[in-house]
N, C-alpha and C. Protein backbone atom coordinates (compact mmCIF):
# COMPACT_ATOMS: atom_id res chain seq x y z
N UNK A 1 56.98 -76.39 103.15
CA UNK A 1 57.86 -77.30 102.42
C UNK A 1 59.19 -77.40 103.13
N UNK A 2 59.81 -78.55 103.23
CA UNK A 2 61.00 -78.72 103.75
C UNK A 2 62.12 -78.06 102.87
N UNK A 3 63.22 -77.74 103.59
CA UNK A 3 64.21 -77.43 103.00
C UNK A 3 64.01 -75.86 102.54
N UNK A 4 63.60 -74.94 103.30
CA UNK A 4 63.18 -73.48 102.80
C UNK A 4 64.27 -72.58 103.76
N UNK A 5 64.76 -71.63 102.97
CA UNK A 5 66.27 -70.80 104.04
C UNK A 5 65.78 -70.92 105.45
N UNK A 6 66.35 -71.16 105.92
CA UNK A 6 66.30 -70.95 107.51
C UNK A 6 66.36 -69.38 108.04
N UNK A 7 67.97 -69.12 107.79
CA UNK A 7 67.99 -67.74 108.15
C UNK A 7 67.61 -66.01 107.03
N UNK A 8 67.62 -65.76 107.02
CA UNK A 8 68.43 -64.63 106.29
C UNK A 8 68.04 -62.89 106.69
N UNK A 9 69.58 -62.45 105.88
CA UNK A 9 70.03 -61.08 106.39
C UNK A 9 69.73 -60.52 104.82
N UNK A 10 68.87 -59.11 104.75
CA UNK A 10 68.84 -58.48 103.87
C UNK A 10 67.28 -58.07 103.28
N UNK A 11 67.50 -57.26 102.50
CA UNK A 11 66.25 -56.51 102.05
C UNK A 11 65.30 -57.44 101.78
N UNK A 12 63.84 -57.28 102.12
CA UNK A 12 62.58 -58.35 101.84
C UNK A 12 63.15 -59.83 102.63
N UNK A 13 63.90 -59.65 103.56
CA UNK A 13 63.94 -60.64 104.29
C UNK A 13 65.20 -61.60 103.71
N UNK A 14 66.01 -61.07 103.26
CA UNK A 14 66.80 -62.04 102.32
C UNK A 14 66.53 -62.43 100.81
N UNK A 15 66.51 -63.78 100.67
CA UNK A 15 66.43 -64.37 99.40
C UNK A 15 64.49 -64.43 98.79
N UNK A 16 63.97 -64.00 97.98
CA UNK A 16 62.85 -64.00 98.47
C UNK A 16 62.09 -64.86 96.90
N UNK A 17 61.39 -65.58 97.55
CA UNK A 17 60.31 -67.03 96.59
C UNK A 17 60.35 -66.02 95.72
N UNK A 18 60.14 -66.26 94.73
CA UNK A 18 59.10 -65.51 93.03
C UNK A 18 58.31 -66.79 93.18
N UNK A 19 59.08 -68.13 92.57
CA UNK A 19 57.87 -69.14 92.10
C UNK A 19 58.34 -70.14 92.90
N UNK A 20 57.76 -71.54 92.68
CA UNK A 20 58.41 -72.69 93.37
C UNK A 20 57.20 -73.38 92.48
N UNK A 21 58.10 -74.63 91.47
CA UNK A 21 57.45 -75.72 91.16
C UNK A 21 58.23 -77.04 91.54
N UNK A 22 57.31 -78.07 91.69
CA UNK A 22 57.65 -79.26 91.91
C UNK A 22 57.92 -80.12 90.63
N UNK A 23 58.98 -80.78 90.35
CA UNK A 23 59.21 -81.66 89.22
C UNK A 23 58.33 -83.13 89.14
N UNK A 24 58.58 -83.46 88.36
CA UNK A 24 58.01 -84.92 88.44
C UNK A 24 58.69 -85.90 89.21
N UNK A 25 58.63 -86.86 89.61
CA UNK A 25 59.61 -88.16 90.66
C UNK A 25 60.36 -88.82 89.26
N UNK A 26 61.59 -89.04 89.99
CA UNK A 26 62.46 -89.28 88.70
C UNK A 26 62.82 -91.02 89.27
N UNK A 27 62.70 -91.68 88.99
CA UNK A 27 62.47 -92.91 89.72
C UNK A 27 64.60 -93.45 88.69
N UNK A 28 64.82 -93.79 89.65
CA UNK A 28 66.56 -94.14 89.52
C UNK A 28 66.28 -96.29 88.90
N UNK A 29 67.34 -95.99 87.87
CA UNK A 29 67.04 -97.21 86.87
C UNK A 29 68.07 -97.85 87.78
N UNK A 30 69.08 -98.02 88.55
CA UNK A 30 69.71 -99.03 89.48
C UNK A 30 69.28 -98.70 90.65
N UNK A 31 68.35 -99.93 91.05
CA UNK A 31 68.31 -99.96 93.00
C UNK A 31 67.44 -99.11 93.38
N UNK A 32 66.82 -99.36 94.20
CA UNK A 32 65.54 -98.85 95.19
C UNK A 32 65.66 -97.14 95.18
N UNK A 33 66.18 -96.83 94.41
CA UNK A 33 66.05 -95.02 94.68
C UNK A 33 65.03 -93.99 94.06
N UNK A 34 64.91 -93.18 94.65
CA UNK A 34 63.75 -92.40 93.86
C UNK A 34 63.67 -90.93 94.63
N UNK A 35 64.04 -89.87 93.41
CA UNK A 35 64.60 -89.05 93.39
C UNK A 35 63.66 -87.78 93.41
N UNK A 36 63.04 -86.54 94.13
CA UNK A 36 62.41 -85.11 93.74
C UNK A 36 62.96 -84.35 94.02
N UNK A 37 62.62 -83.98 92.88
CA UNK A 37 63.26 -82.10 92.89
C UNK A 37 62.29 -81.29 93.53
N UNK A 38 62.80 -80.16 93.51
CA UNK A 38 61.80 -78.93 93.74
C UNK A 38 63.10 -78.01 93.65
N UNK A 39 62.16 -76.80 92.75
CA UNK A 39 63.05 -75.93 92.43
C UNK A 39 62.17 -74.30 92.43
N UNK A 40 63.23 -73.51 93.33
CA UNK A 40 62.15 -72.11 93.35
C UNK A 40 63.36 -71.57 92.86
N UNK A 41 62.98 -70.32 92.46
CA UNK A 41 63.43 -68.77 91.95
C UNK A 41 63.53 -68.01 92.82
N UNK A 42 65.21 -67.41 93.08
CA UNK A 42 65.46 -66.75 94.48
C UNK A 42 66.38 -65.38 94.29
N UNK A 43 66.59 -64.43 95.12
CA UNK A 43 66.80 -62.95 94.62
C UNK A 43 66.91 -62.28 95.85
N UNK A 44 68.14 -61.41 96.21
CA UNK A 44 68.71 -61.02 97.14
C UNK A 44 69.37 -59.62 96.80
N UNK A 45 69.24 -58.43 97.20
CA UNK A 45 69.84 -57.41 96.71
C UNK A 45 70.85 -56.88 98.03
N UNK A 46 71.59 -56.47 97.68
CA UNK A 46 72.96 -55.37 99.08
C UNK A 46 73.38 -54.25 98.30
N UNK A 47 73.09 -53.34 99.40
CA UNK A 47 72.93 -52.31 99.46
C UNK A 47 73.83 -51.77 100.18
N UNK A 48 74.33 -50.59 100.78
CA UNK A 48 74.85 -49.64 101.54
C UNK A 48 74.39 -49.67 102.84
N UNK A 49 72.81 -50.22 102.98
CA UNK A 49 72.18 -50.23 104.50
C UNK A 49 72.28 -52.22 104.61
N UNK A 50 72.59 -52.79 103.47
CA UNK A 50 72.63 -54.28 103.54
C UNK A 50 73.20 -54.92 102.93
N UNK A 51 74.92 -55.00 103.84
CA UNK A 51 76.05 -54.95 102.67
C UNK A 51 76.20 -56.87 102.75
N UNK A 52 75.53 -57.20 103.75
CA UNK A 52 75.92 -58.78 103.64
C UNK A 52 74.18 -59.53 103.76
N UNK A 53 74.15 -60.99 103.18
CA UNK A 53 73.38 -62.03 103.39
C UNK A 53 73.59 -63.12 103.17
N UNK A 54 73.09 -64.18 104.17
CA UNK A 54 73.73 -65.41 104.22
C UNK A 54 72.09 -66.28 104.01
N UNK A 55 72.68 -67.60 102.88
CA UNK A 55 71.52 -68.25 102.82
C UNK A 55 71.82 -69.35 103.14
N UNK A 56 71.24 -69.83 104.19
CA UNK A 56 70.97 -70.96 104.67
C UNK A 56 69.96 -72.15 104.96
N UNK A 57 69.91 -73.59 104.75
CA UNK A 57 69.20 -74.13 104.75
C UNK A 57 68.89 -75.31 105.85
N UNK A 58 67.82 -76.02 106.74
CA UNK A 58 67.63 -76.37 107.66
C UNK A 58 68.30 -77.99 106.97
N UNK A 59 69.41 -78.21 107.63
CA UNK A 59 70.42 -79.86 107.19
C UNK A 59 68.79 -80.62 107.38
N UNK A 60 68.78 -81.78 106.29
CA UNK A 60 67.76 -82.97 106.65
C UNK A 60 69.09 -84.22 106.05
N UNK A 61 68.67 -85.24 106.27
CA UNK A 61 69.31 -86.41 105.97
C UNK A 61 69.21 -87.12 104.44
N UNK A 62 67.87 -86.32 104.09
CA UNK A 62 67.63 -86.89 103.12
C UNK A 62 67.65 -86.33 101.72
N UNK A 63 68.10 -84.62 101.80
CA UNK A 63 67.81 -84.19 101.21
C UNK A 63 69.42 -83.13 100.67
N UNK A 64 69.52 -82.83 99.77
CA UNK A 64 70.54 -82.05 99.01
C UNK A 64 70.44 -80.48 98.59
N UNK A 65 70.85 -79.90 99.10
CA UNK A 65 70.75 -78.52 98.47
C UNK A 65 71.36 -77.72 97.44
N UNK A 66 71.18 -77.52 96.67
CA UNK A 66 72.11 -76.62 95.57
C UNK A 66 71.49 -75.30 95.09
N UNK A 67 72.25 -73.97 95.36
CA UNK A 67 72.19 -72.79 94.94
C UNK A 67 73.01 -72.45 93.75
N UNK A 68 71.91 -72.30 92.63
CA UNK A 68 72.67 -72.08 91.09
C UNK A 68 72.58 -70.47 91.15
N UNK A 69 73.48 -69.13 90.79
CA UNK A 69 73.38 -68.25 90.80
C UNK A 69 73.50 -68.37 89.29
N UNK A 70 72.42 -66.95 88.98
CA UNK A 70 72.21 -67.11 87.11
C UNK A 70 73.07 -65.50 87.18
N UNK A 71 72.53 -64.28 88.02
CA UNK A 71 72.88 -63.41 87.64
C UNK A 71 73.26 -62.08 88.60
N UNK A 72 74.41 -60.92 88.11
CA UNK A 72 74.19 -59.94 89.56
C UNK A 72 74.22 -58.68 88.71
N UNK A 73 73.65 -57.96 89.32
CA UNK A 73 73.16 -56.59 88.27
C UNK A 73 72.87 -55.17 89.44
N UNK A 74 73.67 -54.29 88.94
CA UNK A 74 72.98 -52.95 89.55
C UNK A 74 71.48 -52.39 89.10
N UNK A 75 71.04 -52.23 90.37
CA UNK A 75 69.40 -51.24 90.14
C UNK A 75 69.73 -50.17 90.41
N UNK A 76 68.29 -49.88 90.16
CA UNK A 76 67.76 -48.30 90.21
C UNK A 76 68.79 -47.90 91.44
N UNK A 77 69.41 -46.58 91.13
CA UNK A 77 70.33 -45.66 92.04
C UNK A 77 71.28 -46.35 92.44
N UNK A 78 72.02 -46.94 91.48
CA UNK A 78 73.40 -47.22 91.62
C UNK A 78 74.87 -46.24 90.83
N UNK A 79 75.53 -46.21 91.96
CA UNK A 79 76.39 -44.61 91.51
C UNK A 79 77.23 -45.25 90.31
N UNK A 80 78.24 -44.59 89.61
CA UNK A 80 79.10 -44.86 88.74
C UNK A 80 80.58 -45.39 89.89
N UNK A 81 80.44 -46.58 90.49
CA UNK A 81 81.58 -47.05 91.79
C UNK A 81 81.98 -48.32 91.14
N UNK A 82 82.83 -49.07 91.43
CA UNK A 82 83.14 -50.12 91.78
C UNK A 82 82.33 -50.85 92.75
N UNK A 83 81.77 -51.98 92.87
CA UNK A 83 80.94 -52.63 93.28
C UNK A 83 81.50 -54.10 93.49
N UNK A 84 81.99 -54.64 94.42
CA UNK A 84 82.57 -55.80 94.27
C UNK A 84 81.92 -56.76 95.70
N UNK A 85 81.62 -57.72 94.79
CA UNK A 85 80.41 -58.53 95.63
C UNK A 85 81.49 -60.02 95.64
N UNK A 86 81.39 -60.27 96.87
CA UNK A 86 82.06 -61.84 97.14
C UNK A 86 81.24 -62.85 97.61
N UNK A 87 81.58 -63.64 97.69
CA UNK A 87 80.99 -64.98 97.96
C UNK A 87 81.59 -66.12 99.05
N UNK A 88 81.15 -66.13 100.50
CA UNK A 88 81.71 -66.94 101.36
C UNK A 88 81.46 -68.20 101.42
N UNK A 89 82.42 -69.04 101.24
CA UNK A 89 81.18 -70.33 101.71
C UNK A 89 82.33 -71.14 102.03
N UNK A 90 82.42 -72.60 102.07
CA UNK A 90 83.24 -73.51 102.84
C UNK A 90 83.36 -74.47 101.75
N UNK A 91 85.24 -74.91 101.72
CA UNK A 91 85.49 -75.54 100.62
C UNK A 91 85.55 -76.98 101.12
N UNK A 92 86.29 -78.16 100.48
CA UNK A 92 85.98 -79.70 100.63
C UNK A 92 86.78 -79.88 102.43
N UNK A 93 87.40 -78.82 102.77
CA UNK A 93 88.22 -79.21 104.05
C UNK A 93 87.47 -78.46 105.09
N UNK A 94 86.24 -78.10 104.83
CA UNK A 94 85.21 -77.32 105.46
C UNK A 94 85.94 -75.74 106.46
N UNK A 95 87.20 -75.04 105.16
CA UNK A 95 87.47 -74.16 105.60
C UNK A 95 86.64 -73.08 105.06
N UNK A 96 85.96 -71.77 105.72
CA UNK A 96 85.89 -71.01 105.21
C UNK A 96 86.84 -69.88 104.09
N UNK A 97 86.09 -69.69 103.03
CA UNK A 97 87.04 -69.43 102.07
C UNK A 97 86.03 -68.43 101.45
N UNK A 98 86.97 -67.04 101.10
CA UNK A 98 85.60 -66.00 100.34
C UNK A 98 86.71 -65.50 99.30
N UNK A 99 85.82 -65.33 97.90
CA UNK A 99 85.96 -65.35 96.98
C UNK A 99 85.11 -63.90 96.02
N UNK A 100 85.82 -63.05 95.22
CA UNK A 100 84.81 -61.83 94.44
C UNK A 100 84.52 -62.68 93.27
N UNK A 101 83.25 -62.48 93.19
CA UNK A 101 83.24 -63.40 92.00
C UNK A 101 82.34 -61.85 90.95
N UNK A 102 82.45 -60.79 91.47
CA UNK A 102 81.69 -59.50 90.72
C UNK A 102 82.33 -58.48 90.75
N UNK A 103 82.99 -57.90 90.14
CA UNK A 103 82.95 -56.32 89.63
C UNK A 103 82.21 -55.39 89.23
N UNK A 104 81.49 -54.73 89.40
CA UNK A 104 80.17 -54.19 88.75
C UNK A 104 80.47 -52.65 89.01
N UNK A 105 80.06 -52.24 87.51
CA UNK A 105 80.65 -50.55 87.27
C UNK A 105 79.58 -50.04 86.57
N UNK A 106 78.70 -48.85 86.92
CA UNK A 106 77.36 -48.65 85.93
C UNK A 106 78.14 -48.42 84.65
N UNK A 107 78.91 -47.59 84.33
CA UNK A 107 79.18 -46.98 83.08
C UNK A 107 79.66 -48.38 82.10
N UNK A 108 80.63 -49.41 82.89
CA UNK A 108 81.50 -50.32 82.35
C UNK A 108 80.56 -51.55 82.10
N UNK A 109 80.35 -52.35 82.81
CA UNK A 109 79.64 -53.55 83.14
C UNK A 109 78.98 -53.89 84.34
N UNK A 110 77.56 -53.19 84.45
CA UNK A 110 76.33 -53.01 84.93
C UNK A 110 76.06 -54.21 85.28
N UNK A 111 76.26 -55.42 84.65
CA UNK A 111 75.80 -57.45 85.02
C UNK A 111 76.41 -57.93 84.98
N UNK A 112 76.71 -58.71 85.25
CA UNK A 112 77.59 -60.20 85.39
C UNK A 112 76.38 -61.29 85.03
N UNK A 113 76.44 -62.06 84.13
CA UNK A 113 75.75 -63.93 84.51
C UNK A 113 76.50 -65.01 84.68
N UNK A 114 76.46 -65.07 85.48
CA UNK A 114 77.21 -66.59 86.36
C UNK A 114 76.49 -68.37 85.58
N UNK A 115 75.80 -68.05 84.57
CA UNK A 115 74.81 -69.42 83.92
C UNK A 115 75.18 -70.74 84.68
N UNK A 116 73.94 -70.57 86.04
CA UNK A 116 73.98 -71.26 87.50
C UNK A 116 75.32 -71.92 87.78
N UNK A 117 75.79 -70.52 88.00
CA UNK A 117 77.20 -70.94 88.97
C UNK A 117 76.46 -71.74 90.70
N UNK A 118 77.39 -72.87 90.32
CA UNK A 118 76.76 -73.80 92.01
C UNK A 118 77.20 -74.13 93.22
N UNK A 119 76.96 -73.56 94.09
CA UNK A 119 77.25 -73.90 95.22
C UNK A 119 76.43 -74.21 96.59
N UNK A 120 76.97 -74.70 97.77
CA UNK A 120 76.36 -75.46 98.44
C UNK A 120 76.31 -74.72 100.05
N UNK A 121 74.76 -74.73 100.03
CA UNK A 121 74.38 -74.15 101.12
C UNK A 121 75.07 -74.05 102.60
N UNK A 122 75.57 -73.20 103.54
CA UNK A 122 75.13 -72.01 103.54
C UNK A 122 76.41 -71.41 102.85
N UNK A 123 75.71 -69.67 102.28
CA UNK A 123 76.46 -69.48 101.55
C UNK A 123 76.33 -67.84 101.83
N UNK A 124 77.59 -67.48 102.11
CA UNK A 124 77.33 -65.74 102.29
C UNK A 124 77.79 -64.42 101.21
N UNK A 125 76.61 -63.62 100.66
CA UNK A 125 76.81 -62.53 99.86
C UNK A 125 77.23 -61.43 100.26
N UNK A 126 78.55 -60.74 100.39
CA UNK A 126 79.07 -59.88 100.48
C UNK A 126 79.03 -58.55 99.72
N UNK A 127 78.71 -57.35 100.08
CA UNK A 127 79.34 -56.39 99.27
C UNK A 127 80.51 -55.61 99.47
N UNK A 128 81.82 -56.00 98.75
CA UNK A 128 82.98 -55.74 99.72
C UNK A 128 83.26 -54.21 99.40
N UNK A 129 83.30 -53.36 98.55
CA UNK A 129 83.20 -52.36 98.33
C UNK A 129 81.84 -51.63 97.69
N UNK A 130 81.96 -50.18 97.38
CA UNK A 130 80.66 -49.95 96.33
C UNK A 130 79.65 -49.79 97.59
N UNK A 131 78.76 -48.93 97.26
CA UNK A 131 76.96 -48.91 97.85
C UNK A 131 76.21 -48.88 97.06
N UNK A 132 76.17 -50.06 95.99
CA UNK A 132 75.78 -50.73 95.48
C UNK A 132 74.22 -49.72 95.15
N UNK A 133 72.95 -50.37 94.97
CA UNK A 133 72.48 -51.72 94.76
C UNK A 133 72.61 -52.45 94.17
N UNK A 134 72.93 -53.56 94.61
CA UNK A 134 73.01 -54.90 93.36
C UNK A 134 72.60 -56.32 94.00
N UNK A 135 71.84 -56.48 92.69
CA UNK A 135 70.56 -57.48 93.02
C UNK A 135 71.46 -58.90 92.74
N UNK A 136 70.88 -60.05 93.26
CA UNK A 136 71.57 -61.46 92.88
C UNK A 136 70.56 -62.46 93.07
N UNK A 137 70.43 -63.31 91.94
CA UNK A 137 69.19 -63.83 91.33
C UNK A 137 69.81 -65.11 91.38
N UNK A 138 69.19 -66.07 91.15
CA UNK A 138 69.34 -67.09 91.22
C UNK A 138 68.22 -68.58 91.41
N UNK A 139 68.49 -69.95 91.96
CA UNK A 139 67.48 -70.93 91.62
C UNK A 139 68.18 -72.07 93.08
N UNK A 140 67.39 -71.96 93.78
CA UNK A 140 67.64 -73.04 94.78
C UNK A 140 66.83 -74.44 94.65
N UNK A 141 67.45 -75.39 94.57
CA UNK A 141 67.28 -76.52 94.09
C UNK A 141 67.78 -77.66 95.03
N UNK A 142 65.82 -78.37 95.37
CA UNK A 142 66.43 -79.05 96.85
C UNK A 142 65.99 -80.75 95.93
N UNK A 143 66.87 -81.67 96.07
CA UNK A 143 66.95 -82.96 95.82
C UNK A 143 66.36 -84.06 97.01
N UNK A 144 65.54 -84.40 96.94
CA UNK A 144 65.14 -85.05 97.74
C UNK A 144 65.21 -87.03 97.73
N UNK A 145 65.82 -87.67 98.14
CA UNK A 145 66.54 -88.83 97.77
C UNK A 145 65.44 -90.00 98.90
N UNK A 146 64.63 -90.68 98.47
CA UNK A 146 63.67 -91.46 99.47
C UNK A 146 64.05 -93.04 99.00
N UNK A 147 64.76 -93.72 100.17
CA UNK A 147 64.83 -95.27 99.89
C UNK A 147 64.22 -96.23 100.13
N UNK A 148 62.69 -95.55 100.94
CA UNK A 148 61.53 -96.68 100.84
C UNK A 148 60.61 -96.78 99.98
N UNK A 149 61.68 -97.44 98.61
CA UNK A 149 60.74 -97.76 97.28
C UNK A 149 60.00 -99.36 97.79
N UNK A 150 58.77 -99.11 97.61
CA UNK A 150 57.63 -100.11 98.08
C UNK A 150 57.83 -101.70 97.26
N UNK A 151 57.87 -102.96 97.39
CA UNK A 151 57.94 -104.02 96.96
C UNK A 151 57.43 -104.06 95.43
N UNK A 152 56.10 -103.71 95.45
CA UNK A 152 54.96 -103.58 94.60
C UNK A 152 55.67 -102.29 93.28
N UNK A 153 56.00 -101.36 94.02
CA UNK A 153 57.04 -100.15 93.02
C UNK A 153 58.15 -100.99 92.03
N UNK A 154 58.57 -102.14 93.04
CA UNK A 154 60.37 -102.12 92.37
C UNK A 154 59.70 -103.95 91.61
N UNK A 155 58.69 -104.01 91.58
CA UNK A 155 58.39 -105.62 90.82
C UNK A 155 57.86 -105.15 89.66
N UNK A 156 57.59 -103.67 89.14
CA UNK A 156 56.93 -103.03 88.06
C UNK A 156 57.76 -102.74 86.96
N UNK A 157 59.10 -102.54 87.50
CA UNK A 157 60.26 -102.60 86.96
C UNK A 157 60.69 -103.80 85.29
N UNK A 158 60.70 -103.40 84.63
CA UNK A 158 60.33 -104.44 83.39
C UNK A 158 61.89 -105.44 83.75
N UNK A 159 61.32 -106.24 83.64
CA UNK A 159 62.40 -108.00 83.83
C UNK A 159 62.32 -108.39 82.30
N UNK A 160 63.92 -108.39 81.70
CA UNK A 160 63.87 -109.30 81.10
C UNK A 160 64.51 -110.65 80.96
N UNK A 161 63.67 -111.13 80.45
CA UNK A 161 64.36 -112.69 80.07
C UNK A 161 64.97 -113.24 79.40
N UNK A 162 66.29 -113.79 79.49
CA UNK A 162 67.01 -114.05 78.02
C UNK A 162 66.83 -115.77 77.90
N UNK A 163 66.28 -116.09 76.48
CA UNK A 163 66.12 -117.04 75.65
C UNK A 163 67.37 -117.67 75.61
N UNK A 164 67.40 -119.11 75.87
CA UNK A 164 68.78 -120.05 75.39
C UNK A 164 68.55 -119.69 74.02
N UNK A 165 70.20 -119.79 73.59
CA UNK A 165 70.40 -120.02 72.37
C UNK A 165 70.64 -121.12 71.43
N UNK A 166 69.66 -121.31 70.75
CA UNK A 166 69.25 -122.62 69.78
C UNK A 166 70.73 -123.02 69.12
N UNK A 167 71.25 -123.73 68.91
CA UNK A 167 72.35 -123.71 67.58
C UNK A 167 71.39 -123.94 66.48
N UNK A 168 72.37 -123.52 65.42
CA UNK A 168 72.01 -123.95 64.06
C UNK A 168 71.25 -124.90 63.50
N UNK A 169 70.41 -124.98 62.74
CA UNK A 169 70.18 -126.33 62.15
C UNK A 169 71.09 -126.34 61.26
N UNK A 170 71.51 -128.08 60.64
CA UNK A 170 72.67 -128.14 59.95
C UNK A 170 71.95 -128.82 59.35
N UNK A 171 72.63 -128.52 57.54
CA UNK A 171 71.87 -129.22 56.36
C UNK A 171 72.85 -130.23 56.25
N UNK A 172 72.02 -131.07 55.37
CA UNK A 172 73.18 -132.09 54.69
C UNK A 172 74.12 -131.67 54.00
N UNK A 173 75.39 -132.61 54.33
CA UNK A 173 76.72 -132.09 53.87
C UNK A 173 76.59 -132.58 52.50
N UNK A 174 77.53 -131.70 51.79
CA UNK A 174 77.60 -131.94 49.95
C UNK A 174 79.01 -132.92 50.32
N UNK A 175 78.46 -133.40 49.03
CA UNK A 175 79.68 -134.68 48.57
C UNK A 175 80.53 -134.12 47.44
């Protein structure tokens, strides 16, 4: 399938599939457009031996990428530390810019949910302090935008017709 990470750094290879379903074609009510999703379930843990990973996706022309992060959580054998996980990525002036968007303390607050915090591929997971483990879950979501809607596609399209409007009939006037 197009649009699958290109690179990645980290345990199980980086970000790793659980599922991947395909949506239905969402066909766009102005103008020749026509729209698929596809959306998999994605999960990345850093560690002490894998304090960074970067997810990246192969650029197409046609297609959009968005990484929703749902959640970040310590596993099994995580010490009672500070754990502070950042987030690199590149803002509208295509500067790199990194950001903590986690604190994570077993005793204090063990998770964070981000309820698909979004950002746009490539995107790098840091663990800036802490030896962690801490896992980061999430939903990559590739948009796929195709503008050769077929003649026969866009004439199926319901046309309507608007009716002149009749005037009134007029009764006889009272005296």
């Amino acid at each position: 399938m197009a649009g699958r990470p290109a690179a990645a750094h980290g345990r199980m290879g980086g970000f790793s599939r659980v599922s991947e379903t395909l949506s239905s074609a969402v066909a766009s009510t102005r103008g020749p457009l026509r729209q698929t999703n596809a959306l998999a379930l994605a999960g990345c843990e850093l560690s002490g031996h894998t304090r960074s990973f970067t997810f990246k996706v192969e650029e197409e022309d046609d297609t959009e990428h968005v990484l929703g992060l749902n959640m970040l959580c310590l596993t099994e054998g995580a010490k009672d530390e500070c754990n502070v996980v950042e987030v690199v990525a590149r803002d509208h002036d295509n500067q790199e810019i990194a950001v903590p968007v986690a604190n994570l303390r077993l005793s204090c607050q063990p998770m964070l949910s981000l309820d698909d915090f979004q950002l746009q591929p490539p995107v790098t997971f840091r663990l800036k302090s802490g030896s962690g483990p801490v896992r980061i879950t999430g939903r990559h979501r590739i948009v796929c935008i195709n503008n050769d809607f077929s003649e026969e596609e866009d004439s199926e399209e319901e046309e309507i017709k608007l009716c002149g409007i009749l005037p009134a009939k007029k009764r006889g006037g009272r005296s």
